[in-house]
Protein backbone atom coordinates (compact mmCIF):
# COMPACT_ATOMS: atom_id res chain seq x y z
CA UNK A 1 23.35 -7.87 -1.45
CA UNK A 2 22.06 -11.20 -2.98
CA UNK A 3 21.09 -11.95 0.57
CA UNK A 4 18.91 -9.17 1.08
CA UNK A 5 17.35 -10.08 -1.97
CA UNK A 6 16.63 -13.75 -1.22
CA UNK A 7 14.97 -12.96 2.02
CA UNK A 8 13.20 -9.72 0.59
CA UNK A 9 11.60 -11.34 -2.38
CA UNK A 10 10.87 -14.79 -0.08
CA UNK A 11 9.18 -12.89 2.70
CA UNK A 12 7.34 -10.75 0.26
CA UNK A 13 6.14 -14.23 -1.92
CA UNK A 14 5.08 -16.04 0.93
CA UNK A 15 2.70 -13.18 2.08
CA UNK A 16 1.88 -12.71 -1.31
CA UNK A 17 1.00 -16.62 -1.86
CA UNK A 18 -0.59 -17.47 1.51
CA UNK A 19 -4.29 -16.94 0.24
CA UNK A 20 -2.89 -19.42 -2.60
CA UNK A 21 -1.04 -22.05 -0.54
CA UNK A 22 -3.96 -22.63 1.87
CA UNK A 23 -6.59 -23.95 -0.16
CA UNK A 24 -3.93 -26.11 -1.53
CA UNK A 25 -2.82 -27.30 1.61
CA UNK A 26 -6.59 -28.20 2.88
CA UNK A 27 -6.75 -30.29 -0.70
CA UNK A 28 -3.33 -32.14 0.08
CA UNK A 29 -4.49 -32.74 3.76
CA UNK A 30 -7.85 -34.63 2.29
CA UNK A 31 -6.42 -36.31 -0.46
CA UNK A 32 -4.01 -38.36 -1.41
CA UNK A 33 -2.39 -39.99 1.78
CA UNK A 34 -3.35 -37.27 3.80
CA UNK A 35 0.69 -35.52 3.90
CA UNK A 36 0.97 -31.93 3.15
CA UNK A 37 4.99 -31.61 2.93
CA UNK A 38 7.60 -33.55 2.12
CA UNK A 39 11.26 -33.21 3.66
CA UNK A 40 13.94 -34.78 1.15
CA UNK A 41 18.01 -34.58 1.79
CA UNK A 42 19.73 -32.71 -0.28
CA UNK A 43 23.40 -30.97 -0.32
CA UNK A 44 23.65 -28.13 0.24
CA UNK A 45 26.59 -25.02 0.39
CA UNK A 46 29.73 -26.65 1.63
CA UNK A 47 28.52 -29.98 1.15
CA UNK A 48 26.08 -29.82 3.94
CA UNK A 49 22.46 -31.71 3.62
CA UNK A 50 19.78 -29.84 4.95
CA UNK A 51 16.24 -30.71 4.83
CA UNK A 52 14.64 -29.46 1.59
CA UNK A 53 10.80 -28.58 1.47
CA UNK A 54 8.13 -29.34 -0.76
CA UNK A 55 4.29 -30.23 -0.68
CA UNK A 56 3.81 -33.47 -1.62
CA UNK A 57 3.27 -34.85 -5.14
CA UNK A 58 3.75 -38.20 -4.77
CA UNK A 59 3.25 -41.87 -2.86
CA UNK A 60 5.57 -41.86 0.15
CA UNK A 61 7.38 -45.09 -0.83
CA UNK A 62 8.43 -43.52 -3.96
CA UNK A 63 12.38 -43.29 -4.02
CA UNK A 64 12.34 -47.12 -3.42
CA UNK A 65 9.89 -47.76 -6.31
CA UNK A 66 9.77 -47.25 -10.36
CA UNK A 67 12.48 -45.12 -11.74
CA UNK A 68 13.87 -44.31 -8.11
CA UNK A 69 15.61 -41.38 -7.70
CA UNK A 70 14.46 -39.72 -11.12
CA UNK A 71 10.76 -38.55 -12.00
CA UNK A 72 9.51 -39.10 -15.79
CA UNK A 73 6.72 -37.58 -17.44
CA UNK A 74 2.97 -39.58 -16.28
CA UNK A 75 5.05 -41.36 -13.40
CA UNK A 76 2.86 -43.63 -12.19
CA UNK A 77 4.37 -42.46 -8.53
CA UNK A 78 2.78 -39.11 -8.89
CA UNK A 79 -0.60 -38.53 -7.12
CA UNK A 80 -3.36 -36.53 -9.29
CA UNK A 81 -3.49 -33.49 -7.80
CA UNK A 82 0.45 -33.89 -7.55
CA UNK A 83 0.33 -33.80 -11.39
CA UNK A 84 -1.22 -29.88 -11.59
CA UNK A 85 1.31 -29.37 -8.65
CA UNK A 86 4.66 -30.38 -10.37
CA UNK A 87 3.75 -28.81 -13.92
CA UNK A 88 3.09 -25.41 -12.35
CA UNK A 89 5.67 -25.68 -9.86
CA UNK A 90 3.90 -25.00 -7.10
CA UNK A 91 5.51 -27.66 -5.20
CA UNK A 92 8.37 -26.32 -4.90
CA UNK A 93 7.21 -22.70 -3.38
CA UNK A 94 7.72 -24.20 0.53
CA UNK A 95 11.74 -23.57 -0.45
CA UNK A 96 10.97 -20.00 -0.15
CA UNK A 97 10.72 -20.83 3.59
CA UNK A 98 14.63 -22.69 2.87
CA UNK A 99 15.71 -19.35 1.20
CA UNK A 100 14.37 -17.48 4.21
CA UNK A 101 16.18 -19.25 7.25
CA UNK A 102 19.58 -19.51 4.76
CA UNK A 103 19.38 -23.20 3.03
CA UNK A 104 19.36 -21.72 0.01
CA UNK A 105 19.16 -19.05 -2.29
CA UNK A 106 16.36 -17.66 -5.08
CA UNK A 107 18.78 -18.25 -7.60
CA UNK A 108 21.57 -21.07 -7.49
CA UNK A 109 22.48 -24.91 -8.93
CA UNK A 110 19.57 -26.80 -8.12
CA UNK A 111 19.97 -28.90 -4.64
CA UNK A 112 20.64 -32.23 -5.55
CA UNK A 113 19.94 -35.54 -3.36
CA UNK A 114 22.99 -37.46 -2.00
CA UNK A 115 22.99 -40.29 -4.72
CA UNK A 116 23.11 -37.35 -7.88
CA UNK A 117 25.28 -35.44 -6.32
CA UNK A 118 28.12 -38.31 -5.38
CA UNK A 119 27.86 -38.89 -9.46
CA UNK A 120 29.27 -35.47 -10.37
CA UNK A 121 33.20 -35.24 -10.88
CA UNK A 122 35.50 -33.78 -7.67
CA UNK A 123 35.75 -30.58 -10.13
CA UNK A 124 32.03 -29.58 -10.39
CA UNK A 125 30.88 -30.74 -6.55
CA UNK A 126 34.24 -28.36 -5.67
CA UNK A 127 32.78 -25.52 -7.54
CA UNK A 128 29.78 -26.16 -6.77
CA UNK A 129 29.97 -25.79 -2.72
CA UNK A 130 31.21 -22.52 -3.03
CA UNK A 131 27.41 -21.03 -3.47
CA UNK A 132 24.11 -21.94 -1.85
CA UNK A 133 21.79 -24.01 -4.14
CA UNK A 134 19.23 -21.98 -5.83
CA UNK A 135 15.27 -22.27 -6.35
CA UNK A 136 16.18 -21.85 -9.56
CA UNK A 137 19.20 -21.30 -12.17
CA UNK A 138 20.44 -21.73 -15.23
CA UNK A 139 19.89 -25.55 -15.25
CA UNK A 140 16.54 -25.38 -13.93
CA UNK A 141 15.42 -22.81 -16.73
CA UNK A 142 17.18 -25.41 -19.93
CA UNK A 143 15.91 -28.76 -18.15
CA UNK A 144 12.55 -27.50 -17.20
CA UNK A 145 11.25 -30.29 -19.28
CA UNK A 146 13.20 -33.31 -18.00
CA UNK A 147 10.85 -35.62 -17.36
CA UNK A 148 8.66 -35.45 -20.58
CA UNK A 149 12.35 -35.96 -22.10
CA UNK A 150 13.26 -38.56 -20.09
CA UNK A 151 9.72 -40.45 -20.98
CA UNK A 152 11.01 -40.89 -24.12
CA UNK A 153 13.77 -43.10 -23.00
CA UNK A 154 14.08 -46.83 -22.72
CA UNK A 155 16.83 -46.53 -20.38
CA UNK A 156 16.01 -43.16 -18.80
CA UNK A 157 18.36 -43.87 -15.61
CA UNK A 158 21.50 -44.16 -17.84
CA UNK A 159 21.07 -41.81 -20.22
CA UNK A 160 20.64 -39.22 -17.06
CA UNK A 161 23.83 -40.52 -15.88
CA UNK A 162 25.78 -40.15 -18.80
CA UNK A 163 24.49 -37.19 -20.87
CA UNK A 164 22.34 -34.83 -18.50
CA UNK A 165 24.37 -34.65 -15.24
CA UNK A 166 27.73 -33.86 -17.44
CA UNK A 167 25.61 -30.99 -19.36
CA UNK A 168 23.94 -29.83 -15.96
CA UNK A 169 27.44 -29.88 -14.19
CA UNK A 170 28.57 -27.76 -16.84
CA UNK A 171 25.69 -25.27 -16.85
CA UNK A 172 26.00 -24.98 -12.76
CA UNK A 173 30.00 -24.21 -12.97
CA UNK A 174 28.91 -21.83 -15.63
CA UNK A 175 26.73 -20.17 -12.98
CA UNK A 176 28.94 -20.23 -10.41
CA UNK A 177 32.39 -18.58 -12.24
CA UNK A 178 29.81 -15.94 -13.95
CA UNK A 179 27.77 -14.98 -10.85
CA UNK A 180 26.75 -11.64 -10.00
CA UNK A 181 24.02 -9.26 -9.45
CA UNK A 182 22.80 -9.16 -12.80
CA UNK A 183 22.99 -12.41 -13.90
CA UNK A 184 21.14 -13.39 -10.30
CA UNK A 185 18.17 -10.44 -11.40
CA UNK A 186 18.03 -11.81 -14.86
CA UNK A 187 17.72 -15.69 -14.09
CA UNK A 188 14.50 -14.75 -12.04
CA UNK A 189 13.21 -12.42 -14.06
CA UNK A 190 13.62 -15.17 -17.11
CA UNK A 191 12.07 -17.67 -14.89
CA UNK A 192 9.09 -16.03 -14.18
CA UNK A 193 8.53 -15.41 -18.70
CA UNK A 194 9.15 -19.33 -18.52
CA UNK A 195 6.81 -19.87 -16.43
CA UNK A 196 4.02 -17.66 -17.64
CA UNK A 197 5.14 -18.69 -21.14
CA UNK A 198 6.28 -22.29 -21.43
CA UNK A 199 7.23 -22.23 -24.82
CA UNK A 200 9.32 -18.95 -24.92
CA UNK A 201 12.75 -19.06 -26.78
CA UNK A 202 13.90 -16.37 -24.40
CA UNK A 203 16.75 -18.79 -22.84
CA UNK A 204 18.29 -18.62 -26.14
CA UNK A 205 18.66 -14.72 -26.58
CA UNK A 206 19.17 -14.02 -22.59
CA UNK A 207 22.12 -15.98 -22.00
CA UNK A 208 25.23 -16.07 -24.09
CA UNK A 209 28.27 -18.40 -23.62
CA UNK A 210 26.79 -21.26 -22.47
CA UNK A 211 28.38 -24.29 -22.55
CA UNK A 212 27.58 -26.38 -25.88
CA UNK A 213 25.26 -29.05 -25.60
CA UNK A 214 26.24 -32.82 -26.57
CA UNK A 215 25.35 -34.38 -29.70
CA UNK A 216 22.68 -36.57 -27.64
CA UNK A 217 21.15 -33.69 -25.72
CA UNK A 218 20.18 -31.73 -29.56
C-alpha cells in the first residue's frame, strides 16, 4: 500500500510542481556554474547505492573542500541562489523522480552517503536495510536545523560523529520497528506543518516514544 502511495503522491507533485521547477531550472542553468542537477551516492535498501537527485546548491568540488562531507549554516560552498534552495527544500524535490522509479520512498531514514553510513554500528545499518530510505522521516523532521546547529561548533565534524549519528541511528531504528500506514501518513502530513511553519512544536505532541536525546543534543 505504501507503494501506491509513494508513486501516487510523486506523480501527482511533480505535475503539480512543474510550472515551479522550470523557472528554477532556467535560473540554475544561467547561474552559478551553469549545472542544473547533481547525482550524489548514497545507500540505499539492502545496502545498495543508487544515484540520488538533487538540483544543485553548491560548487562542484565541494565534498573535497571545507567541512567535506557535512554542510553548516552560511557554508561558504553554497552558491546564492543555492542558499533560498536548501532553506526551502526545494532541492531536494528531483527525489520525487527516485521515489517514482523505486530508489526510495516519501517517507523513510534519510539516504546517507557511503562515508556516514560506514560510521553507524552493524545493529542500525542491519535495521536499517530492511526499508527504502525516505524523502523524509522522523530524523529529517528533529534535525531539520542541522547545519545552523552545527555552525555553532568549533569542531562540527566530531561532534556529528559522536552525538548526532548515535541520536539519528536511534530515531531511524525507531522508524523502522514502528512503521506502518499511519505513522507513514502522519510523518508527511507533519512535514508539510514544518515546512509551512518552521517554528511549530508539533514534533513534540505528534510523536510519542521517541528515543531520549543525549545530554549534548538538549
Amino acid at each position: 500500500m505504501q507503494r501506491f502511495f509513494d508513486v501516487f503522491f510523486s506523480v501527482l507533485a511533480l505535475i503539480f510542481l512543474f510550472p515551479l521547477l522550470m523557472p528554477i531550472i532556467c535560473i540554475l542553468k544561467l547561474t552559478g556554474e551553469g549545472e542544473v542537477f547533481y547525482i550524489q551516492e548514497r545507500v540505499g535498501q539492502d545496502g545498495k547505492v543508487f544515484g540520488l537527485l538533487k538540483l544543485v546548491t553548491m560548487l562542484k568540488n565541494s565534498p573535497n573542500i571545507g567541512a567535506g562531507d557535512i554542510t553548516i549554516r552560511d557554508d561558504p560552498r553554497v552558491l546564492p541562489f543555492g542558499k533560498f534552495l536548501r532553506k526551502t527544500k526545494i532541492n531536494e524535490l528531483p527525489q520525487l523522480w527516485n521515489i517514482v522509479i523505486g530508489n526510495m520512498s516519501i517517507v523513510g531514514p534519510r539516504p546517507m552517503i557511503p562515508n556516514t553510513y560506514a560510521n553507524y554500528s552493524k545493529r542500525a545499518q542491519d535495521r536499517l536495510n530492511t526499508v527504502k530510505p525516505g524523502l523524509t522521516g522522523i530524523g529529517s523532521i528533529i534535525f531539520r536545523d542541522e547545519e545552523r546547529f552545527l555552525a555553532e561548533l568549533k569542531e562540527p565534524m566530531e561532534f556529528y560523529k559522536k552525538n548526532i549519528i548515535p541520536y539519528k541511528s536511534d530515531l531511524e531504528i525507531w522508524f523502522v520497528e514502528n512503521n506502518s500506514l499511519w505513522l507513514y501518513l502522519k510523518l508527511i502530513v507533519v512535514t508539510v506543518w514544518i515546512v509551512m511553519f518552521p517554528q511549530s512544536k508539533i514534533v513534540d505532541t505528534a510523536f510519542k516514544g521517541l528515543p531520549s536525546k543525549s545530554e549534548n543534543l538538549r
